[in-house]
PDB file of N, CA and C in Angstrom:
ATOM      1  N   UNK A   1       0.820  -1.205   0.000  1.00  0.00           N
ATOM      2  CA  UNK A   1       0.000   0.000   0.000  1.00  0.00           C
ATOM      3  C   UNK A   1       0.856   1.259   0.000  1.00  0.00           C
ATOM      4  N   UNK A   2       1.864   1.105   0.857  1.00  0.00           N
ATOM      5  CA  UNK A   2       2.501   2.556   0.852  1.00  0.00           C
ATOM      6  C   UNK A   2       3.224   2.800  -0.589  1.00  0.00           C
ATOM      7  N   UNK A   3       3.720   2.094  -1.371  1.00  0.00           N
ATOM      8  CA  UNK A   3       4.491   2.062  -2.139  1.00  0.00           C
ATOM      9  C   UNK A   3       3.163   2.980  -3.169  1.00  0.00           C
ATOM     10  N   UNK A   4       2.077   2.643  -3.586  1.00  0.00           N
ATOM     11  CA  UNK A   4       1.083   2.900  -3.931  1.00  0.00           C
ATOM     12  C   UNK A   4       0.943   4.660  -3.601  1.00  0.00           C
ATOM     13  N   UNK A   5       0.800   4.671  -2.411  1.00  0.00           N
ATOM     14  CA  UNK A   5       0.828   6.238  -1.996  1.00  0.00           C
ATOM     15  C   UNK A   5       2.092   6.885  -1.983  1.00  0.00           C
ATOM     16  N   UNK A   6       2.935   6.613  -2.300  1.00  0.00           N
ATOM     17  CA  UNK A   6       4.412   7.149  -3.095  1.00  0.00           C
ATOM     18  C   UNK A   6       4.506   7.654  -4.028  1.00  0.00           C
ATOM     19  N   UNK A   7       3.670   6.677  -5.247  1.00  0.00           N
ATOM     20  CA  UNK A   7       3.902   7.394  -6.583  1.00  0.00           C
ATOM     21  C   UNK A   7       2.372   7.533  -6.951  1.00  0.00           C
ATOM     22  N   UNK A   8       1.639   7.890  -6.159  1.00  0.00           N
ATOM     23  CA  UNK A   8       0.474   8.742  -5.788  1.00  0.00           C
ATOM     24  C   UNK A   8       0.774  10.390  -5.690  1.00  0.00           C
ATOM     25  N   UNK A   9       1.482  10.430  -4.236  1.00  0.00           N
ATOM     26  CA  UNK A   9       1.780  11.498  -3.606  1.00  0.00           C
ATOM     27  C   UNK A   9       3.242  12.219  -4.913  1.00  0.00           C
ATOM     28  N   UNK A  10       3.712  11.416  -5.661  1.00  0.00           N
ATOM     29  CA  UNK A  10       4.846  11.947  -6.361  1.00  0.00           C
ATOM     30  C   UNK A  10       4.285  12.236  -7.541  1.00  0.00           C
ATOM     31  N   UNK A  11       3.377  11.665  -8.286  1.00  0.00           N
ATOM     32  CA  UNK A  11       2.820  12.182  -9.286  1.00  0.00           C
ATOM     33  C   UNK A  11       2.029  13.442  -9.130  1.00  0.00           C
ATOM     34  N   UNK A  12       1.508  13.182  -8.154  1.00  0.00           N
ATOM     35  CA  UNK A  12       0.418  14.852  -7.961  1.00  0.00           C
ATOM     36  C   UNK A  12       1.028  15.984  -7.605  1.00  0.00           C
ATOM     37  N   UNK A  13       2.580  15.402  -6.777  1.00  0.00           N
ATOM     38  CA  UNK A  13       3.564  16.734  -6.681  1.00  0.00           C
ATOM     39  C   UNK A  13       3.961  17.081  -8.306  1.00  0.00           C
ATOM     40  N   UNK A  14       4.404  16.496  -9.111  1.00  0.00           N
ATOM     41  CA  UNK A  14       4.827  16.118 -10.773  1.00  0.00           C
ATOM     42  C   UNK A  14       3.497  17.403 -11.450  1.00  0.00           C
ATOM     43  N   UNK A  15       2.412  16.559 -11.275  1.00  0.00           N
ATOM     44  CA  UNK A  15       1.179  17.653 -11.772  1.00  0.00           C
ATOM     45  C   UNK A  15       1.408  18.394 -11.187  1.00  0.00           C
ATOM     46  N   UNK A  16       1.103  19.065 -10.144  1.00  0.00           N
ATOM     47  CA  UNK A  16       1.219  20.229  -9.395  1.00  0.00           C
ATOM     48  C   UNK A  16       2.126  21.516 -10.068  1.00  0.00           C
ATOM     49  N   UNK A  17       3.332  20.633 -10.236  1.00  0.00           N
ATOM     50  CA  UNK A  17       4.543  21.662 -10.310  1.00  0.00           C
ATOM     51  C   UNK A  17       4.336  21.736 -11.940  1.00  0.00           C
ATOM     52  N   UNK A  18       3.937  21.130 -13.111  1.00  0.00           N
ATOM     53  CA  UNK A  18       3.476  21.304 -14.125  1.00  0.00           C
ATOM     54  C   UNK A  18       2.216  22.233 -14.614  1.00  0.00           C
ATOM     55  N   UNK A  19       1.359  22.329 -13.861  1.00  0.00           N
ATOM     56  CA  UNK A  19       0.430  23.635 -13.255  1.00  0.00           C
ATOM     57  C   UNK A  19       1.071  25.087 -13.503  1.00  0.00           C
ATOM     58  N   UNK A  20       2.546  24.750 -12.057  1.00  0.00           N
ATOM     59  CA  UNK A  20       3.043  25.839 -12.005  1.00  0.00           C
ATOM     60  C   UNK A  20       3.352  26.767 -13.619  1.00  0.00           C
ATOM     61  N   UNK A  21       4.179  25.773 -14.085  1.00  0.00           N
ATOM     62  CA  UNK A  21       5.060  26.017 -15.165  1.00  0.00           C
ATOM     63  C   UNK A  21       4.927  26.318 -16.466  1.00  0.00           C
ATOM     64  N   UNK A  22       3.642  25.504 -16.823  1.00  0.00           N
ATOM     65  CA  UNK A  22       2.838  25.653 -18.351  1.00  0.00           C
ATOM     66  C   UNK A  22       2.818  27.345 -18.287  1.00  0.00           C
ATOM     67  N   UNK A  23       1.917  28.469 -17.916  1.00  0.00           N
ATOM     68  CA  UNK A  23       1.413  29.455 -17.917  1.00  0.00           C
ATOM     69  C   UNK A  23       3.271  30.463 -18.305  1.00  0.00           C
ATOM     70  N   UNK A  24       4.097  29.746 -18.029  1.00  0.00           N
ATOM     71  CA  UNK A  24       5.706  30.320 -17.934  1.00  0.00           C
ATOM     72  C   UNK A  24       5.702  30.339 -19.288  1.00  0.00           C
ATOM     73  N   UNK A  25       6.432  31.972 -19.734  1.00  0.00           N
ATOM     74  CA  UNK A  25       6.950  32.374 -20.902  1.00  0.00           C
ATOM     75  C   UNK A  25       8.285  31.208 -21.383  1.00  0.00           C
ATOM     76  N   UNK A  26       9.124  31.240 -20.700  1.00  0.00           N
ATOM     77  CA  UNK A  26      10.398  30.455 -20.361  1.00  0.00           C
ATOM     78  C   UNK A  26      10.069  29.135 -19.715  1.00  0.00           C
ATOM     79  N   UNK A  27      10.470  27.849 -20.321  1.00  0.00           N
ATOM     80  CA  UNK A  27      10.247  26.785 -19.274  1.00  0.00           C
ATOM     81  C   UNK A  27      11.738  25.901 -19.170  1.00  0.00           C
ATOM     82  N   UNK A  28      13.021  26.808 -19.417  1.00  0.00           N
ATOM     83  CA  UNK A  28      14.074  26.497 -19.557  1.00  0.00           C
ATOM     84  C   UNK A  28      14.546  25.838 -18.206  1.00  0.00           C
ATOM     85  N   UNK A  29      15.190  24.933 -17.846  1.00  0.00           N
ATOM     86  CA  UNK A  29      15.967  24.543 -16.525  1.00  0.00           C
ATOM     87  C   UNK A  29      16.975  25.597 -16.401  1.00  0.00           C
ATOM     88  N   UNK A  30      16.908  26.006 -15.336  1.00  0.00           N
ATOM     89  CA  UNK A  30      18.036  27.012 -14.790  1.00  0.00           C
ATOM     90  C   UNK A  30      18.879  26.337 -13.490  1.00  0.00           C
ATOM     91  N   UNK A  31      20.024  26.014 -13.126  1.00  0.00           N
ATOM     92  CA  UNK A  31      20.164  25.861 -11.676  1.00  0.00           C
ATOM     93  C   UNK A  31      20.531  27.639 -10.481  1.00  0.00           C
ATOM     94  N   UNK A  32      19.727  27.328  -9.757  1.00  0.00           N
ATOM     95  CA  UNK A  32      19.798  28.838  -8.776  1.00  0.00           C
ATOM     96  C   UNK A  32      21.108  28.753  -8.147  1.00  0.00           C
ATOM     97  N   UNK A  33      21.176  27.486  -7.256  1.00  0.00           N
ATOM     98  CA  UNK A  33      22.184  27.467  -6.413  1.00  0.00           C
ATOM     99  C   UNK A  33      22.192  25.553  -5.700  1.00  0.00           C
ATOM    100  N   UNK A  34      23.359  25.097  -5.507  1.00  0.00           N
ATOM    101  CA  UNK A  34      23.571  24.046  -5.297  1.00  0.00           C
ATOM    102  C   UNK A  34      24.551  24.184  -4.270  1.00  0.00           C
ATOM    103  N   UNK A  35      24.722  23.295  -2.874  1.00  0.00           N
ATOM    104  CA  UNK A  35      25.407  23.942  -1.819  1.00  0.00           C
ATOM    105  C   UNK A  35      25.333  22.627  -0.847  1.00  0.00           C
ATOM    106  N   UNK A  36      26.356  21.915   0.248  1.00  0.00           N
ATOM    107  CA  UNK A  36      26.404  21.315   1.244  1.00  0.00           C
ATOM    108  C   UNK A  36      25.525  22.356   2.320  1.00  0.00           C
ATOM    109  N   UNK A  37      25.035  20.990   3.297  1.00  0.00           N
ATOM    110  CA  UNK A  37      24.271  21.760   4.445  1.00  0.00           C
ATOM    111  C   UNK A  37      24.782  20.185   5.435  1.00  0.00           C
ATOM    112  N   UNK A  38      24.690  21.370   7.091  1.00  0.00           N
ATOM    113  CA  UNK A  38      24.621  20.384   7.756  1.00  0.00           C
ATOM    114  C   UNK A  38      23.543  19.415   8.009  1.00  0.00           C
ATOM    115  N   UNK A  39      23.644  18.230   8.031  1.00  0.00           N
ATOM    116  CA  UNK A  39      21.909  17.525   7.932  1.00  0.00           C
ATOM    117  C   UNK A  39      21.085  17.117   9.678  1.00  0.00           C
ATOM    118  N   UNK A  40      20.155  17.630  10.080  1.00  0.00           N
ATOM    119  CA  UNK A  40      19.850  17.496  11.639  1.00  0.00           C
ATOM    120  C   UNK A  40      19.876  15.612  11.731  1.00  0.00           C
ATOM    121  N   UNK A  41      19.986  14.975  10.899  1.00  0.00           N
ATOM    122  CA  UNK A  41      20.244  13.160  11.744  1.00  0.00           C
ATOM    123  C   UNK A  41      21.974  13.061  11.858  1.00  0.00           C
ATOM    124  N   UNK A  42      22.168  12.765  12.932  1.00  0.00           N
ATOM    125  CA  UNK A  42      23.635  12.692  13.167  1.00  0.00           C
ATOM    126  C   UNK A  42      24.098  11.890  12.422  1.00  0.00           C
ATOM    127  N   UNK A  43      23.297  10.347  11.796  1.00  0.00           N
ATOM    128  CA  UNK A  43      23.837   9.058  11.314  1.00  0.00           C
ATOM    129  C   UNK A  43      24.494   9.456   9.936  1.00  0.00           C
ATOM    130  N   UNK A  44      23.629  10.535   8.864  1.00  0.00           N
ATOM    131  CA  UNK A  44      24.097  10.943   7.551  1.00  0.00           C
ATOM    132  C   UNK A  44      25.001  12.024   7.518  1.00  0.00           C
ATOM    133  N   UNK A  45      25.446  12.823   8.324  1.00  0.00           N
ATOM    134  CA  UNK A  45      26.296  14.052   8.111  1.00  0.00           C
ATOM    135  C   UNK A  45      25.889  15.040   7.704  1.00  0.00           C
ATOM    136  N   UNK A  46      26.504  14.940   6.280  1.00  0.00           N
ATOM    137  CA  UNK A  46      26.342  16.033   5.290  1.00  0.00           C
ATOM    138  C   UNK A  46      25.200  16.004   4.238  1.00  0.00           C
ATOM    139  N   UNK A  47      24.353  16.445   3.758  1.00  0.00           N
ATOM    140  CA  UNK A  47      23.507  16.508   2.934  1.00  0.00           C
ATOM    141  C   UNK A  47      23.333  18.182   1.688  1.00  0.00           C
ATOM    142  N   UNK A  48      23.329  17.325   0.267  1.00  0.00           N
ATOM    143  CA  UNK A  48      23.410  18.636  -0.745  1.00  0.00           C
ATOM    144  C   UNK A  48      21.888  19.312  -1.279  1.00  0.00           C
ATOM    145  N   UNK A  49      21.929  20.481  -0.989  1.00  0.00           N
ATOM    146  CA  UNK A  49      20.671  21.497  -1.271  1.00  0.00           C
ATOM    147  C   UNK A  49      21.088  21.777  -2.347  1.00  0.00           C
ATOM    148  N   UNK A  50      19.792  22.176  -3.238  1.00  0.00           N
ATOM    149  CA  UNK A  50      20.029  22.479  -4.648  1.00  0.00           C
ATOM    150  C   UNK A  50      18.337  23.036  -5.120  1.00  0.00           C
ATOM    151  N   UNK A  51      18.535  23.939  -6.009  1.00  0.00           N
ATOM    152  CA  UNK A  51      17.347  24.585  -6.282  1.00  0.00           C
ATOM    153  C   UNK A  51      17.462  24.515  -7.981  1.00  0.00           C
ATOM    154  N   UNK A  52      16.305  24.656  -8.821  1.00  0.00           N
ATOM    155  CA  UNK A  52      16.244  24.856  -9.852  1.00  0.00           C
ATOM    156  C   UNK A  52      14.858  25.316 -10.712  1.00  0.00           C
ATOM    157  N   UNK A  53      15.357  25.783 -11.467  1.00  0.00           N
ATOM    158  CA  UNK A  53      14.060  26.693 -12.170  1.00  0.00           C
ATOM    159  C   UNK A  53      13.172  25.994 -13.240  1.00  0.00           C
ATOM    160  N   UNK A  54      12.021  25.689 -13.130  1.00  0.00           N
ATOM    161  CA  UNK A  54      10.993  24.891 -14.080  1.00  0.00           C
ATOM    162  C   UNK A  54      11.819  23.567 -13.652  1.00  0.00           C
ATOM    163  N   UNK A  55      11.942  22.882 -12.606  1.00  0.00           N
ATOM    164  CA  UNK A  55      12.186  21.292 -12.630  1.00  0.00           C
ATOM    165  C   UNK A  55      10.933  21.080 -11.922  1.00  0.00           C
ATOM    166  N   UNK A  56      10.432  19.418 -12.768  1.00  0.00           N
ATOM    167  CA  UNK A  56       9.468  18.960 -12.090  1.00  0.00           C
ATOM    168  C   UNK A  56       9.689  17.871 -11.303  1.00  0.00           C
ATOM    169  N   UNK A  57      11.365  17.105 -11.331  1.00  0.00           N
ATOM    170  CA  UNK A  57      11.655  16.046 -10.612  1.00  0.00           C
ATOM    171  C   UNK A  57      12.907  15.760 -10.938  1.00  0.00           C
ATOM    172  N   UNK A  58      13.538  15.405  -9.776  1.00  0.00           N
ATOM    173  CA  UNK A  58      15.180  14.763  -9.887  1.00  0.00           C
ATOM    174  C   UNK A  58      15.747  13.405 -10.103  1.00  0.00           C
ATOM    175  N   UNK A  59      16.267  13.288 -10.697  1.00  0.00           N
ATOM    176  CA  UNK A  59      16.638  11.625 -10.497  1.00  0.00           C
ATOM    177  C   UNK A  59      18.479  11.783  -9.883  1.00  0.00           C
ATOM    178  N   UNK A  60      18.601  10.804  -9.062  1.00  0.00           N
ATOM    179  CA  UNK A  60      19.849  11.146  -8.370  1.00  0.00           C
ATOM    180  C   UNK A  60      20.022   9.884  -8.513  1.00  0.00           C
ATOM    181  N   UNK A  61      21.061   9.401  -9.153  1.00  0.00           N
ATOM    182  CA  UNK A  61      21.493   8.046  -9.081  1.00  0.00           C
ATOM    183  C   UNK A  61      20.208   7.139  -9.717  1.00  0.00           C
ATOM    184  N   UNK A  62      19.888   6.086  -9.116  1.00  0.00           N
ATOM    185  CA  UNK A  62      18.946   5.297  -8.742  1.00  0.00           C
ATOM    186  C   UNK A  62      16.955   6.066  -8.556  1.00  0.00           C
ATOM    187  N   UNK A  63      17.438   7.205  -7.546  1.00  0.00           N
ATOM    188  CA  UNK A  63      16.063   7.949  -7.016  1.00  0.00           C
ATOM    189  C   UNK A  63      15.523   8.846  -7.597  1.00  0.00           C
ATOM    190  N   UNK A  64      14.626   8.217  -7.615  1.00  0.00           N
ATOM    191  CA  UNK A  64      13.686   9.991  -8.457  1.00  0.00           C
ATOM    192  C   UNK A  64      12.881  10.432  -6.974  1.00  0.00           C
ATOM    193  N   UNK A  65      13.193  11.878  -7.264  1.00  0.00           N
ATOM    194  CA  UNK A  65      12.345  12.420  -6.195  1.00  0.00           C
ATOM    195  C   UNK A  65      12.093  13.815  -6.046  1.00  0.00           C
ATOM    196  N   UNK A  66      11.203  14.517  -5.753  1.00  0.00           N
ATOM    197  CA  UNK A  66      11.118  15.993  -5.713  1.00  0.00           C
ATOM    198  C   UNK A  66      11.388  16.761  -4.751  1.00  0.00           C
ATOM    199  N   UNK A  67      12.506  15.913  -3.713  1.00  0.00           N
ATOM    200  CA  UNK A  67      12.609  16.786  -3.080  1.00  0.00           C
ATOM    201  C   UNK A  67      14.444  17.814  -2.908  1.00  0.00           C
ATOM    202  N   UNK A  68      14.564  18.741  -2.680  1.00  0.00           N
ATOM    203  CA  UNK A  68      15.050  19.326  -3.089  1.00  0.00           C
ATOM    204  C   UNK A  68      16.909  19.397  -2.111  1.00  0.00           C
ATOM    205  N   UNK A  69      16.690  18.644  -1.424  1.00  0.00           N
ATOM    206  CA  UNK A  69      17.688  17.813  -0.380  1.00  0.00           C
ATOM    207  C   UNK A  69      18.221  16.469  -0.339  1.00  0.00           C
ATOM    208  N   UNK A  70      19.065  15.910  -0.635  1.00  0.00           N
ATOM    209  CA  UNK A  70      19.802  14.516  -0.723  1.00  0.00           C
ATOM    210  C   UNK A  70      20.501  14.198   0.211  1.00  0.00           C
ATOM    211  N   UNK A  71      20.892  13.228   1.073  1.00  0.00           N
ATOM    212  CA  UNK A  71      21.800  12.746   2.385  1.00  0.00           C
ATOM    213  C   UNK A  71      22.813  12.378   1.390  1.00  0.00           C
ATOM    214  N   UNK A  72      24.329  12.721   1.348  1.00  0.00           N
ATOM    215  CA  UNK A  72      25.460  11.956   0.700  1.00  0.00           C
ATOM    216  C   UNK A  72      26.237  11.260   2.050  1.00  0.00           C
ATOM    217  N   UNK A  73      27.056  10.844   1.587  1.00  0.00           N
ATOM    218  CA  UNK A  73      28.377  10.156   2.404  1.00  0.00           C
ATOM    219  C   UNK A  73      29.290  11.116   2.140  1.00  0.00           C
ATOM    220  N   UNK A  74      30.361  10.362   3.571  1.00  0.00           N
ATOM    221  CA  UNK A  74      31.437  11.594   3.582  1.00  0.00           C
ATOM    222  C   UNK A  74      32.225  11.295   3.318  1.00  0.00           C
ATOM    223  N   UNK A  75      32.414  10.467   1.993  1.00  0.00           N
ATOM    224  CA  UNK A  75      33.346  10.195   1.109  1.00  0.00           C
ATOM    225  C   UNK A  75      33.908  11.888   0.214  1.00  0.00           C
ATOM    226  N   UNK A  76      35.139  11.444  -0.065  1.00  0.00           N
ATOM    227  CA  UNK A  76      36.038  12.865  -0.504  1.00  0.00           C
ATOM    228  C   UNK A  76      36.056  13.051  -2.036  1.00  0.00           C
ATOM    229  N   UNK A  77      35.965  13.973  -2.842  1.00  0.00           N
ATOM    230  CA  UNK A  77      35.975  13.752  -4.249  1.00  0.00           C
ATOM    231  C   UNK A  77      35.579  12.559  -5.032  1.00  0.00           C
ATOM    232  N   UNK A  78      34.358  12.511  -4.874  1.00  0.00           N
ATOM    233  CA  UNK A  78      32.987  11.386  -5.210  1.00  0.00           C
ATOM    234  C   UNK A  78      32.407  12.527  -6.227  1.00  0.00           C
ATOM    235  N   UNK A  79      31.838  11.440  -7.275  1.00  0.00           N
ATOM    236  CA  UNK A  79      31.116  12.531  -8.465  1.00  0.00           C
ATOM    237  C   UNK A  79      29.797  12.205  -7.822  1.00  0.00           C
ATOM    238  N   UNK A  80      28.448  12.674  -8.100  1.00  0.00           N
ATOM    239  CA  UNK A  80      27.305  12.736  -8.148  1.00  0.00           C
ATOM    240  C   UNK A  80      26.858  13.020  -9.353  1.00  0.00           C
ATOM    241  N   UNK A  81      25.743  12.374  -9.528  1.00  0.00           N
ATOM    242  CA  UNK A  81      24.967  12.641 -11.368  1.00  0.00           C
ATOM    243  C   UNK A  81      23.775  13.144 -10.786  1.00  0.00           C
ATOM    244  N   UNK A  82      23.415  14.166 -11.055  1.00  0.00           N
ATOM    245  CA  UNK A  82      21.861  14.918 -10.867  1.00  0.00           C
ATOM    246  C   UNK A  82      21.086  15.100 -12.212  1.00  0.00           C
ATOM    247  N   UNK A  83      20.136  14.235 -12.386  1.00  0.00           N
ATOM    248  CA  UNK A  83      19.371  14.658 -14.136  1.00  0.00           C
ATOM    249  C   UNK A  83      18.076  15.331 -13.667  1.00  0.00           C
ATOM    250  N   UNK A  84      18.049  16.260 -14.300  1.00  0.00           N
ATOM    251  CA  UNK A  84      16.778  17.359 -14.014  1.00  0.00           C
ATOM    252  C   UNK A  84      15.725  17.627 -14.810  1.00  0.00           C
ATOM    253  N   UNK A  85      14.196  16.931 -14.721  1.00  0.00           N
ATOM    254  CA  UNK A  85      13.750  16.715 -15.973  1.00  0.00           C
ATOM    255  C   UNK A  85      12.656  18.372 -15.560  1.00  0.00           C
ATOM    256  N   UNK A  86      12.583  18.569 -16.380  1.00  0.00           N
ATOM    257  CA  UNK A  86      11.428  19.688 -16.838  1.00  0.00           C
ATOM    258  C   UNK A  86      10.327  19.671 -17.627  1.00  0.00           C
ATOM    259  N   UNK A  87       9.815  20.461 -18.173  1.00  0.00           N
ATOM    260  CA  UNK A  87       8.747  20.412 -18.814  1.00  0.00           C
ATOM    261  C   UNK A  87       9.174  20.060 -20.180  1.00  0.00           C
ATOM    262  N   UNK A  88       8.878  18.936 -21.048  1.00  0.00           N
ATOM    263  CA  UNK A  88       9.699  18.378 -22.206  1.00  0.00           C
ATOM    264  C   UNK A  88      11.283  18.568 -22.237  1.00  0.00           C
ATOM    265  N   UNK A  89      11.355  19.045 -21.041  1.00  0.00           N
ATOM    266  CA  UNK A  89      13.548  19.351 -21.057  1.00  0.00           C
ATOM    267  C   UNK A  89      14.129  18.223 -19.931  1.00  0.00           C
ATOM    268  N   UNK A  90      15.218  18.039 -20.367  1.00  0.00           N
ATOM    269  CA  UNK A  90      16.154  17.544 -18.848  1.00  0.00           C
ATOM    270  C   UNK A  90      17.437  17.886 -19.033  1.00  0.00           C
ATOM    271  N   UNK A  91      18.005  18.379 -18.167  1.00  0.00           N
ATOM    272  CA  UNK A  91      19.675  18.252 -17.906  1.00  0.00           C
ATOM    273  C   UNK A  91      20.146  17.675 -17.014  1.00  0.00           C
ATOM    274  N   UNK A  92      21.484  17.616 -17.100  1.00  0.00           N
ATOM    275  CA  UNK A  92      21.991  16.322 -16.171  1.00  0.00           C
ATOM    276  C   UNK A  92      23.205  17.274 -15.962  1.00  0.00           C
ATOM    277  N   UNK A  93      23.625  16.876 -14.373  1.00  0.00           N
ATOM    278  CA  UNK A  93      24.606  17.832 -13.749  1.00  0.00           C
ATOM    279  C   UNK A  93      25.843  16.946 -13.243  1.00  0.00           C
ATOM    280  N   UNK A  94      26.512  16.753 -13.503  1.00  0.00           N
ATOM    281  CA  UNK A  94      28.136  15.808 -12.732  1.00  0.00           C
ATOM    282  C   UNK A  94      28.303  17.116 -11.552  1.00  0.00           C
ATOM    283  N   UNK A  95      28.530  16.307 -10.548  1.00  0.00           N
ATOM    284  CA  UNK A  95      28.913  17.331  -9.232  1.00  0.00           C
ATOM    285  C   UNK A  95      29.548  16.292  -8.624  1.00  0.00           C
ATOM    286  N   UNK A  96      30.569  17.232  -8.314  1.00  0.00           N
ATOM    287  CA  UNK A  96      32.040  16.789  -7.751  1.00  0.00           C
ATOM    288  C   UNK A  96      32.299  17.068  -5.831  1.00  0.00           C
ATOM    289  N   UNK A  97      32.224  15.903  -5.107  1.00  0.00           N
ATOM    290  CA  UNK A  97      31.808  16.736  -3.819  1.00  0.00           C
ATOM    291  C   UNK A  97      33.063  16.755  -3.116  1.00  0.00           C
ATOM    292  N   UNK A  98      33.374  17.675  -2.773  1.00  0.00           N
ATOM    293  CA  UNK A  98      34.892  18.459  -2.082  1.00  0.00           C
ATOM    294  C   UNK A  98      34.880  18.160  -0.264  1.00  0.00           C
ATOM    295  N   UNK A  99      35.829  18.790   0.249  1.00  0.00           N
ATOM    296  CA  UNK A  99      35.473  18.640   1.765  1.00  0.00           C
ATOM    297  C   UNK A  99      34.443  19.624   2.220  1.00  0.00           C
ATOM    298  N   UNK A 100      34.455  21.159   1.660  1.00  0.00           N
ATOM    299  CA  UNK A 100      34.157  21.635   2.487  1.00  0.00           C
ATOM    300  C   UNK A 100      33.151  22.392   1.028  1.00  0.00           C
ATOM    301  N   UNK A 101      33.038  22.002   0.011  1.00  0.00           N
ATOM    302  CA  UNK A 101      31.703  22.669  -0.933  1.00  0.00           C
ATOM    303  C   UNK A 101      31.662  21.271  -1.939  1.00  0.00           C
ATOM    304  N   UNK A 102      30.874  21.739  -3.128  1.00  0.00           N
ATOM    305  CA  UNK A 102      30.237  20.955  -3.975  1.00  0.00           C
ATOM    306  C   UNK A 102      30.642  21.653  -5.483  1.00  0.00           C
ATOM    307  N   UNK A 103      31.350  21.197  -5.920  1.00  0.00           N
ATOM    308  CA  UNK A 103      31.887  21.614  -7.641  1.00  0.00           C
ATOM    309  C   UNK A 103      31.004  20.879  -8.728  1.00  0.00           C
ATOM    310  N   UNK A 104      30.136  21.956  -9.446  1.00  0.00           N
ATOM    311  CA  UNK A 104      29.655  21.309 -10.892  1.00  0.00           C
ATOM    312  C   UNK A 104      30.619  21.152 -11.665  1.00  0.00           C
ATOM    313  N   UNK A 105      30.670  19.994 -12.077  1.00  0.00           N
ATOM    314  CA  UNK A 105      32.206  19.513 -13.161  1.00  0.00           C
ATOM    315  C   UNK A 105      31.427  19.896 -14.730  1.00  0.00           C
ATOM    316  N   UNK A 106      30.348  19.080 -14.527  1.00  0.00           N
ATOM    317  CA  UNK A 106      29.791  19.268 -15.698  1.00  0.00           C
ATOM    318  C   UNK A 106      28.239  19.777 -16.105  1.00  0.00           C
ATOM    319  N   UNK A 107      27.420  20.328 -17.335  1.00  0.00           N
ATOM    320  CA  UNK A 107      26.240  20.408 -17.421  1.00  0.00           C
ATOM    321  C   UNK A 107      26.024  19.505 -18.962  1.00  0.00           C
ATOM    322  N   UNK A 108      25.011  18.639 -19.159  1.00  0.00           N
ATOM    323  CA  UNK A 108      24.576  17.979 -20.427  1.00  0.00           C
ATOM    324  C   UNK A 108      23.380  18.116 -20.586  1.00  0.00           C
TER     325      UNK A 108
END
């Protein structure tokens, strides 16, 4: 059942944010800002914030999800793949995670 109300609750966020966006002159992906934060569960550490303009969902690795926060490991110069789908668009981001910030290596 829950699994059910997952991609329930993720699709209607999906519509929702497609709502937003149609009525937009521009429905280009933009990234605002991408950044380490400390994360409040002691067990994960560090976790990467990231914002973006007309995205309706992330896929991080493996996860699709809309939300706008990821738990990483505190592994040292590890790439991350962020694909950012939009309204008929997606880009995909290589991010490079440092000790103490987060480097976009690449945009596709």
């Amino acid at each position: 059942m829950s699994s059910s109300v997952n991609w329930f609750t993720f699709n209607l966020h999906v519509l929702n944010r497609c709502l937003d966006i149609i009525p937009r002159r521009s429905k280009r992906i933009k990234m605002l800002y991408i950044e380490y934060v400390s994360s409040a569960n002691a067990e994960s550490g560090r976790m990467i914030k990231y914002r973006f303009t007309n995205a309706l969902w992330y896929k991080v690795g493996t996860l699709k999800t809309v939300a706008t926060r990821i738990p990483v490991s505190e592994t040292e110069n590890s790439e991350i793949e962020i694909t950012v789908q939009g309204f008929f668009r997606k880009s995909i981001y290589t991010v490079e995670l440092k000790h103490d910030y987060v480097q976009v290596l690449r945009v596709a």
